[in-house]
Structure formats: C-alpha cells, structure tokens
Protein backbone atom coordinates (compact mmCIF):
# COMPACT_ATOMS: atom_id res chain seq x y z
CA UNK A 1 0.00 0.00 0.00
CA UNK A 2 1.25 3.27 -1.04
CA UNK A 3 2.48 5.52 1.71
CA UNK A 4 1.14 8.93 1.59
CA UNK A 5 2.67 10.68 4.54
CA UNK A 6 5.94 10.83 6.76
CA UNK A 7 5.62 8.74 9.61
CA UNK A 8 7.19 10.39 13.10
CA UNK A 9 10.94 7.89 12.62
CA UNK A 10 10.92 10.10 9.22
CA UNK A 11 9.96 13.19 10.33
CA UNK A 12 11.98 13.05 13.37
CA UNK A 13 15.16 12.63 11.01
CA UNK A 14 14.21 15.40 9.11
CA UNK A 15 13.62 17.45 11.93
CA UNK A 16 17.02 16.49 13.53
CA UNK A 17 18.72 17.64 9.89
CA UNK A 18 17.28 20.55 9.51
CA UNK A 19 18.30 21.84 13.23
CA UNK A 20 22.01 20.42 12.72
CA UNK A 21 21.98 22.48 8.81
CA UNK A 22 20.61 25.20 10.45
CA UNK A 23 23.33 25.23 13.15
CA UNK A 24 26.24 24.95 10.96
CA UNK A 25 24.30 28.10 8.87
CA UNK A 26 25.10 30.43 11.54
CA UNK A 27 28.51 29.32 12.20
CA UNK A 28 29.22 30.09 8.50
CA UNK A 29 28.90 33.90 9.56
CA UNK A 30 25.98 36.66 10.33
CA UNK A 31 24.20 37.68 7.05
CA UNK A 32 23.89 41.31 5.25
CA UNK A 33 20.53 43.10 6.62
CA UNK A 34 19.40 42.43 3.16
CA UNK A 35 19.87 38.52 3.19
CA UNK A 36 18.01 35.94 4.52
CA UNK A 37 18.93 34.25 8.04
CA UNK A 38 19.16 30.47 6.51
CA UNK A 39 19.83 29.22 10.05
CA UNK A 40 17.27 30.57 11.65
CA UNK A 41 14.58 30.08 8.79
CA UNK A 42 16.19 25.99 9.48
CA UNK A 43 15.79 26.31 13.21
CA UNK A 44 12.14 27.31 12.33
CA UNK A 45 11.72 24.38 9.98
CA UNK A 46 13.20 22.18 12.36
CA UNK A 47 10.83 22.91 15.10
CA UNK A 48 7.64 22.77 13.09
CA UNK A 49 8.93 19.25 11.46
CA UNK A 50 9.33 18.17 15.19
CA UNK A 51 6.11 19.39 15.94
CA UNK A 52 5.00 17.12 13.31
CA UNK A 53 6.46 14.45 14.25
CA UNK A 54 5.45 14.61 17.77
CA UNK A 55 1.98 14.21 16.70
CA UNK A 56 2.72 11.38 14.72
CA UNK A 57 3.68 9.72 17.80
CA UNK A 58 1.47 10.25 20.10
CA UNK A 59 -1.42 9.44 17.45
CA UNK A 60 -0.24 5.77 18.26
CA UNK A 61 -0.77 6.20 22.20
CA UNK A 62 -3.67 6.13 24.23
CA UNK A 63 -4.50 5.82 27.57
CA UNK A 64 -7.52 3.97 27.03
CA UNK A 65 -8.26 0.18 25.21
CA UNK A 66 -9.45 0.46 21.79
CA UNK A 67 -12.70 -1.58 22.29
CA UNK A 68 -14.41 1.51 23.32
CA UNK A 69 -13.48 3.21 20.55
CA UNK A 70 -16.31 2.04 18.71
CA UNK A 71 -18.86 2.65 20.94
CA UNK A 72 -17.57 6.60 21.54
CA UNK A 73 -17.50 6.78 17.23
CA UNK A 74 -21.26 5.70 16.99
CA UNK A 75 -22.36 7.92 19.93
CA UNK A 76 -21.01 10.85 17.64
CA UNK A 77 -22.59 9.77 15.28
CA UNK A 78 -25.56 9.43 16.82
CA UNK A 79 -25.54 12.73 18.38
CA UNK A 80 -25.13 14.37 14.43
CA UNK A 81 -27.84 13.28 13.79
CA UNK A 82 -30.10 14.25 16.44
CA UNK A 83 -28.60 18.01 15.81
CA UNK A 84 -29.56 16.80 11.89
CA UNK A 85 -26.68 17.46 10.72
CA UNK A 86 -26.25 16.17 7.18
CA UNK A 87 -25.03 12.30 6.61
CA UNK A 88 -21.32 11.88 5.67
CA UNK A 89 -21.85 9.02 3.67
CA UNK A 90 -24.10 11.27 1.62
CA UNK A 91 -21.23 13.53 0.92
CA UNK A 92 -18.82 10.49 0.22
CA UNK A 93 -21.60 8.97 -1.87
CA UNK A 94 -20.97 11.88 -4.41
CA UNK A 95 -17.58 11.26 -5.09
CA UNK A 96 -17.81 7.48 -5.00
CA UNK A 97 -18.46 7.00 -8.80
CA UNK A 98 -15.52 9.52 -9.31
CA UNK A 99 -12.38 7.74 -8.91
CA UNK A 100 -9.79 10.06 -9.59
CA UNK A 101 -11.93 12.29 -7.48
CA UNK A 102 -11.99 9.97 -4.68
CA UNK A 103 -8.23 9.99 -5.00
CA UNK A 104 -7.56 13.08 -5.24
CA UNK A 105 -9.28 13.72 -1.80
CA UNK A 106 -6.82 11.04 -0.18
CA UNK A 107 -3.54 12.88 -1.64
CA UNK A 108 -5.10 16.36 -0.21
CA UNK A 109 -5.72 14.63 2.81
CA UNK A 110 -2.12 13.69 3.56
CA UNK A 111 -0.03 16.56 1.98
CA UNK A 112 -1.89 19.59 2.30
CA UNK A 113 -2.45 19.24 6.07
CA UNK A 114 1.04 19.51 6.74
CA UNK A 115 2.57 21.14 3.45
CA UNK A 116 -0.10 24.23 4.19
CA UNK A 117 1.02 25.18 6.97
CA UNK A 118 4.95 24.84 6.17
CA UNK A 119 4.56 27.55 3.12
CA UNK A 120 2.27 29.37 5.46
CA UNK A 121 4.70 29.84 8.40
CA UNK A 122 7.82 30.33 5.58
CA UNK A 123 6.31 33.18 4.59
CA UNK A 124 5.18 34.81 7.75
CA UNK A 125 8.59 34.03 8.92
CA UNK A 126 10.15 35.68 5.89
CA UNK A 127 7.69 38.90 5.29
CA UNK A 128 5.52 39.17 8.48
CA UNK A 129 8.02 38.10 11.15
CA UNK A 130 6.32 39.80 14.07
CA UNK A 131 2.93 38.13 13.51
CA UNK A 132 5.31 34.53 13.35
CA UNK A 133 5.51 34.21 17.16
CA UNK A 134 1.70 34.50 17.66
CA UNK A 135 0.61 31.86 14.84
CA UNK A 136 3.53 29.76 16.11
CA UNK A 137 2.39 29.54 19.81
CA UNK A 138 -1.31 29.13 18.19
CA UNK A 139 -0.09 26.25 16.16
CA UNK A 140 1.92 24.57 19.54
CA UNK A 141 -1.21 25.12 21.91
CA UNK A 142 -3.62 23.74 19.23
CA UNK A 143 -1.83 20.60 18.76
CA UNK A 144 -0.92 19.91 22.10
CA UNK A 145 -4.26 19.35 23.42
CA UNK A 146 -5.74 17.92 20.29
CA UNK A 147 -2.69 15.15 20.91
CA UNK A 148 -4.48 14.85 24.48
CA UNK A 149 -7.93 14.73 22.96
CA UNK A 150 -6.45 12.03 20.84
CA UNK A 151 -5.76 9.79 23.79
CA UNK A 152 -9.04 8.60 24.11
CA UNK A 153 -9.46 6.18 20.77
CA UNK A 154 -12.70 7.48 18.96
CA UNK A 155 -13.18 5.08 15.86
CA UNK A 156 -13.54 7.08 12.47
CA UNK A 157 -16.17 6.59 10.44
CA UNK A 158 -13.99 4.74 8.07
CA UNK A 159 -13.90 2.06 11.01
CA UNK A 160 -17.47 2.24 12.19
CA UNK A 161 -19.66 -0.54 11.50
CA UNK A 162 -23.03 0.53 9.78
CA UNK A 163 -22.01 3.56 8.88
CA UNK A 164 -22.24 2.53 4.92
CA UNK A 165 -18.70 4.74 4.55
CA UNK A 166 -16.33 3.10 2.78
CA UNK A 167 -12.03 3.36 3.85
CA UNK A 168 -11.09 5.30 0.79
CA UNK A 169 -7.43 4.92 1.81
CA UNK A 170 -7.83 0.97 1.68
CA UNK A 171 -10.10 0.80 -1.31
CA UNK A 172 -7.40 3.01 -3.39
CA UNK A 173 -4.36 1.54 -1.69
CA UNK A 174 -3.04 4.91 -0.58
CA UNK A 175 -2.52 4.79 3.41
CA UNK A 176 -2.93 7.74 5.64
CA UNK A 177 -2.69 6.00 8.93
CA UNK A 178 -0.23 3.67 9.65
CA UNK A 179 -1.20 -0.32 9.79
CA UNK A 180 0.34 -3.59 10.96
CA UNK A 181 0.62 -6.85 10.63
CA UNK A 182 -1.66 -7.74 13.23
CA UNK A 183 -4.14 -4.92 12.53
CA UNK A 184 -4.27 -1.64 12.45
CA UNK A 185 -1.96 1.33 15.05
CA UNK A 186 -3.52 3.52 17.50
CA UNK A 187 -3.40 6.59 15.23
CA UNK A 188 -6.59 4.67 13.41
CA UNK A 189 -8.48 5.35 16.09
CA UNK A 190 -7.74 9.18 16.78
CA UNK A 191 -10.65 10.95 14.91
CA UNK A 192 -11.64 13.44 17.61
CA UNK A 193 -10.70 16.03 16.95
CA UNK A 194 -9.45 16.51 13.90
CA UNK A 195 -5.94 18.54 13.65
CA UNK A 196 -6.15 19.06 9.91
CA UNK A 197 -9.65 21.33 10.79
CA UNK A 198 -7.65 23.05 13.46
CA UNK A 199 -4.63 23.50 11.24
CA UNK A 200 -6.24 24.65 8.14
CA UNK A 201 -8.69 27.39 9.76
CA UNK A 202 -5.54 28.23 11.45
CA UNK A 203 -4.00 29.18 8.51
CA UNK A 204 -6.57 30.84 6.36
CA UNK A 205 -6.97 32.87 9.65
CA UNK A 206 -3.35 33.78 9.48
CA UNK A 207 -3.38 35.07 5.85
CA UNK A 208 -6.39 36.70 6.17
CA UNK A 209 -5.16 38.67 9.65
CA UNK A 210 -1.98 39.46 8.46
CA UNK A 211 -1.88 39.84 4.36
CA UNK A 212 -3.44 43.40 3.13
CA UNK A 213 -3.93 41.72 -0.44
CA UNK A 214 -7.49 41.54 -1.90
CA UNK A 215 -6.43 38.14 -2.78
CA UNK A 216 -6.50 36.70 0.21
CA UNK A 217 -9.70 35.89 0.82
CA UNK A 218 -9.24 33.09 -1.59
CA UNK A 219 -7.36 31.34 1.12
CA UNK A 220 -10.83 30.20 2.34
CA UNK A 221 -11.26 27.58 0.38
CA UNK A 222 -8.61 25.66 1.96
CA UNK A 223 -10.55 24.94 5.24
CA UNK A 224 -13.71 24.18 2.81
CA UNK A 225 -11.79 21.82 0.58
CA UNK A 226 -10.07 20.24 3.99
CA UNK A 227 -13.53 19.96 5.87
CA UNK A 228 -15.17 17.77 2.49
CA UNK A 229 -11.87 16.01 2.43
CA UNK A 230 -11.95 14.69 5.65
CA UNK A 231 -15.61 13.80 5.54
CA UNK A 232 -15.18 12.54 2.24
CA UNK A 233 -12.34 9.93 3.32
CA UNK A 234 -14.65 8.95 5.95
CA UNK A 235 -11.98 9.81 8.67
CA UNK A 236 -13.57 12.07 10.33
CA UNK A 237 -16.78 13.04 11.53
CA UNK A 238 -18.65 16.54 11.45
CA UNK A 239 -18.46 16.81 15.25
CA UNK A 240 -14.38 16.34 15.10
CA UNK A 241 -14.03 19.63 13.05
CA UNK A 242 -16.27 21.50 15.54
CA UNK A 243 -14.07 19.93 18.30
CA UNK A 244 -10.90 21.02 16.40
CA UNK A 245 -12.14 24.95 15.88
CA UNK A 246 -13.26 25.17 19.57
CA UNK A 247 -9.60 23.81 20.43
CA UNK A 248 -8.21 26.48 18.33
CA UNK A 249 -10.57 29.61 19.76
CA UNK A 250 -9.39 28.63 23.30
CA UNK A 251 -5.18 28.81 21.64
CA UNK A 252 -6.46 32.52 20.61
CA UNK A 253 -8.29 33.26 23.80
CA UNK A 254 -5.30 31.94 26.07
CA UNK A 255 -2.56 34.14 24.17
CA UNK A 256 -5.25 37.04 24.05
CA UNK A 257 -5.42 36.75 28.15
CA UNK A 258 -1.74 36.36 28.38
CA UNK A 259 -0.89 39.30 26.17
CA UNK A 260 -3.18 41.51 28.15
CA UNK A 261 -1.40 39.92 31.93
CA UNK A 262 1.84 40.93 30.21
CA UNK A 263 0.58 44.87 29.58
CA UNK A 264 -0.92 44.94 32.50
CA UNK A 265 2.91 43.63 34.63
CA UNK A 266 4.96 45.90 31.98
CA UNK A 267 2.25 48.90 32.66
CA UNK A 268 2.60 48.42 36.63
CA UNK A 269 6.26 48.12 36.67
CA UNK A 270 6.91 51.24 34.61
CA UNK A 271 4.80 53.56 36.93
CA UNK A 272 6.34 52.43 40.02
CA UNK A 273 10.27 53.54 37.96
CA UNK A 274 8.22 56.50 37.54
CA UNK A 275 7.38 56.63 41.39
CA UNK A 276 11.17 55.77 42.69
CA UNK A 277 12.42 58.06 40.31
CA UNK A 278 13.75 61.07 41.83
CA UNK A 279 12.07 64.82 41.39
CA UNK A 280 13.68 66.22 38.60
CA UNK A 281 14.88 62.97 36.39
CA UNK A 282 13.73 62.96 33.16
CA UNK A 283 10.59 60.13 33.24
CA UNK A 284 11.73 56.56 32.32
CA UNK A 285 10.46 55.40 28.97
CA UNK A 286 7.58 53.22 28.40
CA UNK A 287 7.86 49.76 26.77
CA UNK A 288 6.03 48.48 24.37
CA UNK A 289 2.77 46.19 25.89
CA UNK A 290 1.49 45.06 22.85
CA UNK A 291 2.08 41.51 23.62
CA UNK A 292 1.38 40.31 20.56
CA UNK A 293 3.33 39.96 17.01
CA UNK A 294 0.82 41.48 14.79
C-alpha cells in the first residue's frame, strides 16, 4: 500500500537535519541586513517538522483500550444526527463513482495538512516576522491538546460498522494511517478532533489577519476543501471539526489573556520607575505592551 505521509521515525530525522543544517548556517557567519537568516529560517523548519512528528507519535498512544473506541464513534454519530446534521456518507456517496476524485481527496488529505502550513509559516517568517511568534504559539497550543484529545481512541467513520462509509485509503491503496501486521496502530483510532480542521482554519486565519492583499480571501477555500476532504475519506466526523475549531478559539483566547497579563505587569512596573524616580529625572520610557506579534 502506497504511503502517503511521513511517519514520526521520518519526520523526526528530518527534523534532527534541519536543526544540525541550520546550526552549521550560523557558524558560517551573520548575514547582510538584506539577506536571509538560513539558520534561523532551518531552526524554524526544524521545530515545526518536530512538531510534526510529535503528533505522529502520540497518534499511536492512548491511555484507554481500543474496544471503546467504537462505541464513543457511533455515539457521535448518533448525536449528528439528532442536531440533523447532514449524513457523511451522503457527501462520500458523491464522489464514489468519481475515482480520480476519490483519490484526489486522499492525496489532499495527507499533503496539504502539513505542506499548508509549512509555506504558510515560511512566509510569515520571511515577510511578516512579528505576527510569526503568535501563529507559532497558536499552532503549539492547538496541537498539544488535540494530541491529548487524541488519547481517548474514537473510531472514524472509516472504522465504524453501519455507517455505509467506505475506507477510501484501503479501497485506493493509498494509506494515511499507519497499519500492521496484526491490525491496524492507534493513530486509526484518533478521529476526535481533527488537527487538519484546526490546522487549516488556522491558517486561512493567518493570511487573512496578516496579508493586506485583496487576494487573500481566496485562502478560504482551503478549510472548505479540507472539511469535504476529511468527511469525504470517511476519517472524520462533522463533530471532530467542531471539536478542532473550539480547540483552536481557546489557543487565541489563552494568548489574548496572556498578552493583556503581560501589559498589565509591563504597565505596573513602569509607573512604580516612575514613582522611585527622583524629582527632577527625566521620566523613564515606556515599553512596548502590545504583547502580541501582529
């Protein structure tokens, strides 16, 4: 079966060659004002590809059995639809008769999760660099409690008997999730919630905060094309995208509170220098308490 994405022994290599080019970059010497840092933009790299990897291991833990896996899948599916929300194998059961369509949805499925957000955060790095830190933490926060989300198997409804959805990544031969001999890996069992919601909203809301270009409103139809892709594969469920956005609100809300903690220490300790500061002295200026990069 053809292997569609890196698994976490791959992208932990990668990530380990990137930081090791990027610190022999910077030995090399300190670049013009006018050139590119190459080892930070590496260090960068590095760090998301570890990121990435990270994920990719801990989709294979769980601190639960598996068995209930099934039973937590069909009570989310059984709660869509008493909201009546629309079927998924409806949705799947348009592109069905559609091969190359069908296909197409598994390669966008494994490369533009991940490839996204790479030419996303290249470019912030290398023409928005003080909005970088803020998407950055968002990207860190988001993942890190999806991964804990994760740890409680929910079967996809790839997996989930009577759904009538049919494991477009088995019937094509193009693997997303990893398999065994003996059956199928932990990661198989991690729809809720689902990262590549929570990583493509994350980036259209990136371009669209930061870029002043008409054109990038057109970045919107990545999260659209993501959310039908991962319905479409049957991997995840309506419910895990909701999951993934709420996930991502509370990574904005956190850095939003933070940022305004920060002001509020920076604006405290600069009016008590202004206290202690004897009659006469010329007042001491006042820092910057923006506390965020944008």
């Amino acid at each position: 079966m053809q292997n569609l994405t890196l698994d976490w022994q791959s992208a932990g290599t990668l990530a380990v060659a990137a930081f090791g080019a990027s610190l022999a970059a910077r030995r090399v010497g300190s670049p013009s004002p006018r050139r590119v840092n190459v080892g930070l933009v590496l260090r960068e790299a590095a760090t998301v590809i570890a990121l990435f990897a990270v994920w990719q291991y801990a989709g294979q833990l769980s601190v639960m059995s598996t068995d209930g896996a099934f039973s937590r899948g069909q009570a989310i599916w059984d709660a869509e639809r008493w909201l009546h929300l629309p079927s998924e194998a409806t949705l799947q059961n348009w592109v069905l008769p559609h091969p190359w369509l069908a296909q197409a949805a598994n390669y966008y499925y494994a490369s533009m999760h991940f490839g996204a957000v790479i030419v996303m955060l290249v470019w912030l790095f290398l023409r928005h660099r003080q909005a970088y830190p803020w998407v950055r933490m968002s990207l860190v926060l988001v993942t890190a409690w999806s991964l804990l989300v994760q740890l409680i198997p929910v079967a996809p409804p790839r997996l989930l008997p009577g759904s009538g959805m049919a494991d477009l990544a088995v019937q094509y031969g193009q693997s997303v999730y990893g398999t065994t001999i003996g059956g199928l890996q932990a990661d198989s069992y991690s729809a809720m919630p689902s990262v590549h919601v929570a990583w493509c909203v994350l980036v259209a809301v990136a371009v669209i905060k930061v870029s002043s270009s008409r054109w990038r409103w057109l970045v919107i139809a990545h999260p659209l094309l993501t959310v039908a892709v991962v319905v479409v594969t049957a991997n995840h469920y309506w419910l895990d995208g909701v999951a993934a956005i709420a996930l991502l609100l509370l990574a904005y809300l956190v850095q939003w509170y933070a940022a305004r903690l920060r002001a509020a220490y920076l604006l405290r300790h600069a009016l008590a220098g202004e206290a202690e500061a004897p009659l006469g002295s010329p007042p001491a200026p006042v820092r910057s308490v923006s506390g965020r990069g944008d």
